[in-house]
C-alpha atoms as a PDB file:
ATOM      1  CA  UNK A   1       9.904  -6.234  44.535  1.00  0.00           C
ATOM      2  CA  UNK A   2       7.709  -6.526  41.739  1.00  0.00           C
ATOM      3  CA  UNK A   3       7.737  -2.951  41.492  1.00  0.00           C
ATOM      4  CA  UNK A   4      10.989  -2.746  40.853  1.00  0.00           C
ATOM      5  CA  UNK A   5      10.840  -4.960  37.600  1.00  0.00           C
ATOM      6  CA  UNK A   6       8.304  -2.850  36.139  1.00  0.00           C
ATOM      7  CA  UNK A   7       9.940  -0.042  36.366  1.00  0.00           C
ATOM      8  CA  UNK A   8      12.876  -0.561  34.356  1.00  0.00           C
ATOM      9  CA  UNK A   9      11.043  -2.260  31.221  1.00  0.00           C
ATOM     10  CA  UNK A  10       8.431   0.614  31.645  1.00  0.00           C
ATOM     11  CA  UNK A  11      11.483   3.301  31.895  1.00  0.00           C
ATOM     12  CA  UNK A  12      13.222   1.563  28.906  1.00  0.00           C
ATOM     13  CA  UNK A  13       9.545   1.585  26.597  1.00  0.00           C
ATOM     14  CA  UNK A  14       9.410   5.422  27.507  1.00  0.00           C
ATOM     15  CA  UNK A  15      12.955   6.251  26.680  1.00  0.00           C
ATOM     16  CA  UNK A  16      12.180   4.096  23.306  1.00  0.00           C
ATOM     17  CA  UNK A  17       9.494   6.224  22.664  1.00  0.00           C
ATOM     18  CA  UNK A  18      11.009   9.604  23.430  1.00  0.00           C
ATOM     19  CA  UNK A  19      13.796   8.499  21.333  1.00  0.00           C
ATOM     20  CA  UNK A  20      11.447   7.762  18.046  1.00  0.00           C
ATOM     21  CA  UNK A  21       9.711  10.684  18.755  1.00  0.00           C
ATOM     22  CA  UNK A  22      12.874  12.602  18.456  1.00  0.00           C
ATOM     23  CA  UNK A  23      14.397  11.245  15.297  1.00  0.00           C
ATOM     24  CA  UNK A  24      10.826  11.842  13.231  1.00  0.00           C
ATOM     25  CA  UNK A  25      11.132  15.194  14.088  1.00  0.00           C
ATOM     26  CA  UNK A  26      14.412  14.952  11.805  1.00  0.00           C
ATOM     27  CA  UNK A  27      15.840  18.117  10.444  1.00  0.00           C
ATOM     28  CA  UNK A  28      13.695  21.467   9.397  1.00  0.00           C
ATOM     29  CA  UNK A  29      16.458  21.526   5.820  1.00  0.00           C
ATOM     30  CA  UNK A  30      14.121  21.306   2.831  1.00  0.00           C
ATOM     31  CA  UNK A  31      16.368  19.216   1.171  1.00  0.00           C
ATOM     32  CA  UNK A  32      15.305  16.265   3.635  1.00  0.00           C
ATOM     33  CA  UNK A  33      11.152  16.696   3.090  1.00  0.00           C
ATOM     34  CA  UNK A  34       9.339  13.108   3.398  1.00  0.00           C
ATOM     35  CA  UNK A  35       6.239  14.205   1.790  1.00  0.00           C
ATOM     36  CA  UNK A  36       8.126  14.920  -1.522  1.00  0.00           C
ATOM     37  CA  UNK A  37       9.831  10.886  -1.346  1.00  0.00           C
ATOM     38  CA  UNK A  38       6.444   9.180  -2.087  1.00  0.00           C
ATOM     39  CA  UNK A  39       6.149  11.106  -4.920  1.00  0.00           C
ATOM     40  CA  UNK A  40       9.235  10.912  -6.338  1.00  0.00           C
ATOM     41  CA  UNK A  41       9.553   7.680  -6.085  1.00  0.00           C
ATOM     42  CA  UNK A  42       6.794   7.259  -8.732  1.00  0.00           C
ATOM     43  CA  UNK A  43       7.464  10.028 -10.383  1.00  0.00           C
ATOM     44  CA  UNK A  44      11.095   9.147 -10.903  1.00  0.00           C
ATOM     45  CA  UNK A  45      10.761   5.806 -11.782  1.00  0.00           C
ATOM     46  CA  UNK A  46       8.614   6.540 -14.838  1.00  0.00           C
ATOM     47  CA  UNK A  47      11.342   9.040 -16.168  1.00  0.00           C
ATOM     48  CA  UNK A  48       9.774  12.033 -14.460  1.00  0.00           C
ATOM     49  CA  UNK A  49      11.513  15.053 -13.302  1.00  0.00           C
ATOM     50  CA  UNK A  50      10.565  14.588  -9.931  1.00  0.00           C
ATOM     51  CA  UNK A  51      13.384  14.680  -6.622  1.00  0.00           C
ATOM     52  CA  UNK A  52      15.587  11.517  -6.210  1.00  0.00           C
ATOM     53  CA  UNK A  53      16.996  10.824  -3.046  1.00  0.00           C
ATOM     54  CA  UNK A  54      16.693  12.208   0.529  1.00  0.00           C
ATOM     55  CA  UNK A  55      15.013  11.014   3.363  1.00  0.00           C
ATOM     56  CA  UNK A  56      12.187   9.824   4.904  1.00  0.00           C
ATOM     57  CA  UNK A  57      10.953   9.744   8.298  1.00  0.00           C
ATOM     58  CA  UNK A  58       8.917   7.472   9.199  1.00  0.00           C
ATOM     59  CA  UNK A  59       6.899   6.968  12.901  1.00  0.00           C
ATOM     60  CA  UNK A  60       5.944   3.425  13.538  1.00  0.00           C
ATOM     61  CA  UNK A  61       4.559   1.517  16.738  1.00  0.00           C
ATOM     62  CA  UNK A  62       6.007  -2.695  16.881  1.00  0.00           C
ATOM     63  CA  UNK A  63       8.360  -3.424  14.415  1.00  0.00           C
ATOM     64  CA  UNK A  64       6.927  -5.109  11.102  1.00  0.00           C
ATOM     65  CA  UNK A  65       6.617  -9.032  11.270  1.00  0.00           C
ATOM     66  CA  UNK A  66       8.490  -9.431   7.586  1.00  0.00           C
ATOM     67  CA  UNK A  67       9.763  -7.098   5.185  1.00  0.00           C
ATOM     68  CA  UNK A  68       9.222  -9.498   2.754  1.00  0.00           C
ATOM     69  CA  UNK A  69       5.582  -8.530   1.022  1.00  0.00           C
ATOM     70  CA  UNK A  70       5.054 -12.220   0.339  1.00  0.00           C
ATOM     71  CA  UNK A  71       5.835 -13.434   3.285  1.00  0.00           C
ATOM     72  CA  UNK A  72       4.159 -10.302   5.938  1.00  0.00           C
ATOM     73  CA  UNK A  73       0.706 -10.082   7.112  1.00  0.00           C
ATOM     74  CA  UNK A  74       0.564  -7.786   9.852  1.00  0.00           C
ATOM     75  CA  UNK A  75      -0.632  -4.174   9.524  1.00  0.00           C
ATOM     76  CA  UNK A  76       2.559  -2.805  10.194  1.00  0.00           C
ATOM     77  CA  UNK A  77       3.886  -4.532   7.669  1.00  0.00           C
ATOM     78  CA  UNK A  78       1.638  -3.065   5.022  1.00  0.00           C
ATOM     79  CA  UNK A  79       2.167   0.412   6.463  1.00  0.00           C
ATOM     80  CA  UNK A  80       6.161  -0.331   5.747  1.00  0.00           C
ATOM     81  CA  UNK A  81       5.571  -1.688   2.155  1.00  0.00           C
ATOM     82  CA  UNK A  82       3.106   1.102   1.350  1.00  0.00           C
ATOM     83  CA  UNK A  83       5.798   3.761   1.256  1.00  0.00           C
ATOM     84  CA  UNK A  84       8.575   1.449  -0.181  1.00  0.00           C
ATOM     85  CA  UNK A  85       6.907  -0.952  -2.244  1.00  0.00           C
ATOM     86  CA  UNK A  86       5.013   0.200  -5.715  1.00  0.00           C
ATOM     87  CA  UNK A  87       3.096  -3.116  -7.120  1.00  0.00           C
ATOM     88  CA  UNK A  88       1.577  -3.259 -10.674  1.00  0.00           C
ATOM     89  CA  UNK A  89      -1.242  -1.627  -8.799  1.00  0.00           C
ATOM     90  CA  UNK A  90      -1.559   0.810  -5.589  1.00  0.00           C
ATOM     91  CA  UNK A  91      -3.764   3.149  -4.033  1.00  0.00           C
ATOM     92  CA  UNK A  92      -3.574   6.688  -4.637  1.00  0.00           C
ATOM     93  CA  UNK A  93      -1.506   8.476  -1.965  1.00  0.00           C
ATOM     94  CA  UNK A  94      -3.920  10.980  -0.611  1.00  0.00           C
ATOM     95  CA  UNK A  95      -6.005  11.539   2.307  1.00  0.00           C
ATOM     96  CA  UNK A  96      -9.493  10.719   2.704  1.00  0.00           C
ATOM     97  CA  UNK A  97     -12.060   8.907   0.304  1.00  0.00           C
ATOM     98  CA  UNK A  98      -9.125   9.959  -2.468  1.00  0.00           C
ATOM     99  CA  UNK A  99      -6.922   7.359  -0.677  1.00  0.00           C
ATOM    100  CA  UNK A 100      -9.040   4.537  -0.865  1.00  0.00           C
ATOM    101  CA  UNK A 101      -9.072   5.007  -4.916  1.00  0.00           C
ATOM    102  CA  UNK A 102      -7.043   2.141  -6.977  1.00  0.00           C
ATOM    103  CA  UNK A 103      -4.884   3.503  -9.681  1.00  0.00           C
ATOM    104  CA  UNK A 104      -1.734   2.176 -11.678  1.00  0.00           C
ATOM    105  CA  UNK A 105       1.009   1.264  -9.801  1.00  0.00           C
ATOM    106  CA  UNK A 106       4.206  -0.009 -12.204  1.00  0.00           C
ATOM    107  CA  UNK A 107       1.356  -0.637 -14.537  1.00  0.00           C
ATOM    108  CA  UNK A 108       0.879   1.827 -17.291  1.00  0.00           C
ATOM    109  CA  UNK A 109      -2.932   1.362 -17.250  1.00  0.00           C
ATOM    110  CA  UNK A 110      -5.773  -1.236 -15.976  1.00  0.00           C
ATOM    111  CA  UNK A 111      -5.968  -4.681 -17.604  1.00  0.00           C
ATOM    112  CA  UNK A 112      -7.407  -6.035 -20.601  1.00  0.00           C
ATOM    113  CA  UNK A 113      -9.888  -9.025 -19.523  1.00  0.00           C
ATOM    114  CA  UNK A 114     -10.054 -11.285 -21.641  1.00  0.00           C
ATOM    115  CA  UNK A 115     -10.844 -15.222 -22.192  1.00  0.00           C
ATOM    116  CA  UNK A 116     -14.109 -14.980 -19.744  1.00  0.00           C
ATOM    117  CA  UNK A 117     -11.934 -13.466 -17.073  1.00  0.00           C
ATOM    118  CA  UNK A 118      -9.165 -15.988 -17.480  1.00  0.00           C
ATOM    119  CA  UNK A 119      -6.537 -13.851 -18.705  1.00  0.00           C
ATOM    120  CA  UNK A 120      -5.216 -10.312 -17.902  1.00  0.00           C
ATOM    121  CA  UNK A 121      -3.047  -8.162 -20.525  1.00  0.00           C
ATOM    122  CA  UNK A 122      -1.000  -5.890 -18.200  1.00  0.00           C
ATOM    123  CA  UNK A 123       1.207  -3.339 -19.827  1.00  0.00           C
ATOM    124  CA  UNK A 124       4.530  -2.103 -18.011  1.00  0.00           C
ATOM    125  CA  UNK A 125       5.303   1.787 -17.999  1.00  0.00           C
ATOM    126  CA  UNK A 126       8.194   2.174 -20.144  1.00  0.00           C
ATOM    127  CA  UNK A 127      11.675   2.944 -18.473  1.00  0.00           C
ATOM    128  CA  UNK A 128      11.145   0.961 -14.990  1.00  0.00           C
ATOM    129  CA  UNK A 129      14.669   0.189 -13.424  1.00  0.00           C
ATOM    130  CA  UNK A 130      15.342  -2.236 -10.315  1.00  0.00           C
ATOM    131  CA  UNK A 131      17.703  -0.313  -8.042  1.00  0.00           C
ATOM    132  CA  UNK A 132      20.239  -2.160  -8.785  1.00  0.00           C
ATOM    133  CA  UNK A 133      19.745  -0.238 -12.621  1.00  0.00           C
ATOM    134  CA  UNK A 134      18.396  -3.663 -14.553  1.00  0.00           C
ATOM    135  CA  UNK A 135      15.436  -2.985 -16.541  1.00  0.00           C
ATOM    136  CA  UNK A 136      12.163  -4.384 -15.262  1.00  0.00           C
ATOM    137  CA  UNK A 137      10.821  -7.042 -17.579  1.00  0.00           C
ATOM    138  CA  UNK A 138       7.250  -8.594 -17.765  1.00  0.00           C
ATOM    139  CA  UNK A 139       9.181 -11.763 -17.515  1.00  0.00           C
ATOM    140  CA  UNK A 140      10.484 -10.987 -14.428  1.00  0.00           C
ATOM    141  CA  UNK A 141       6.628 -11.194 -13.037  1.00  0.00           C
ATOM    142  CA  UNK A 142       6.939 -14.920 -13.749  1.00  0.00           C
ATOM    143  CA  UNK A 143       8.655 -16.412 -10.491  1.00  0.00           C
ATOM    144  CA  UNK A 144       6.966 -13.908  -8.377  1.00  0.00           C
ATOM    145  CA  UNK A 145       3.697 -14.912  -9.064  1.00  0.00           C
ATOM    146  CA  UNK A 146       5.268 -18.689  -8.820  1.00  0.00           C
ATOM    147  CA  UNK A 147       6.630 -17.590  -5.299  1.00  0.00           C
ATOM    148  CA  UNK A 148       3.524 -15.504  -4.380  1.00  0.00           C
ATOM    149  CA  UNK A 149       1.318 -19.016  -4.780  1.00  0.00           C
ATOM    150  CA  UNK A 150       3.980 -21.061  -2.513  1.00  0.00           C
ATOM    151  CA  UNK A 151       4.246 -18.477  -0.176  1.00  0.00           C
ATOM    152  CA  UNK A 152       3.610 -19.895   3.720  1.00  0.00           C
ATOM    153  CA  UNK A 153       0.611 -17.426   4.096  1.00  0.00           C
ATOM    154  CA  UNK A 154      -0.712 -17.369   7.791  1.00  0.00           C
ATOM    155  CA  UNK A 155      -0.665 -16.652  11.175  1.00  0.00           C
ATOM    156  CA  UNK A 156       1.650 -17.556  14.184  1.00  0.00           C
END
């Protein structure tokens, strides 16, 4: 009898995985190549001429614990905001020792440190658009970095 419960759950987890397996094979049309997104997304946002649109297909094991970057702290989390997410600062997308190298994210360049390490002069790349088309504003950093510091950080 308990056999019998373990196989369905097991059955279920392997038809799961079959099923993910499946859709990141996706399609073989250029037109829908992940490894060009990350790119473009950076590319495009800073008024490059990279590709806008298309897909991405992503492989993931458990499902993130929050979308929400202030509010997540698992690793699968992170993996999800890597690819989505560009902050003021990121690390370079690239295998290796390359990918472990900080660079500027939204940020057109690295601070200016000033006032014995008290205070950090970040300049914004010119022509950064939310998706709904706003313009990005430095004074738009305000309430997240009010929101980051209430933020109920912590495990379950």
């Amino acid at each position: 009898m308990v056999h019998r419960r373990l196989r369905g759950p097991a059955l279920l987890g392997l038809l799961s995985a079959l099923a993910l397996i499946a859709a990141a094979c996706g399609s073989s049309d250029s037109s829908s190549s992940s490894s060009s997104s990350s790119s473009s997304s950076s590319s495009s946002s800073s008024g490059g001429s990279g590709k806008t649109g298309g897909t991405a297909t992503v492989l993931m094991g458990p499902a993130p614990d929050y979308l929400d970057p202030q509010r997540a702290y698992t690793t699968q989390a992170a993996e999800a905001h890597w690819i989505s997410y560009i902050g003021l600062y990121t690390y370079a997308h690239k295998a290796g020792t390359d990918g472990g190298k900080v660079i500027p994210g939204i940020a057109q360049d690295f601070p200016k440190v000033s006032n014995g390490g008290k205070t950090y002069d970040i300049t914004l790349r010119k022509g950064l658009k939310y998706s709904n088309g706003a313009a990005v504003k430095a004074s738009d950093f305000k309430s997240t970095i009010q929101r980051a510091i209430k933020a109920p950080w912590g495990g379950k």
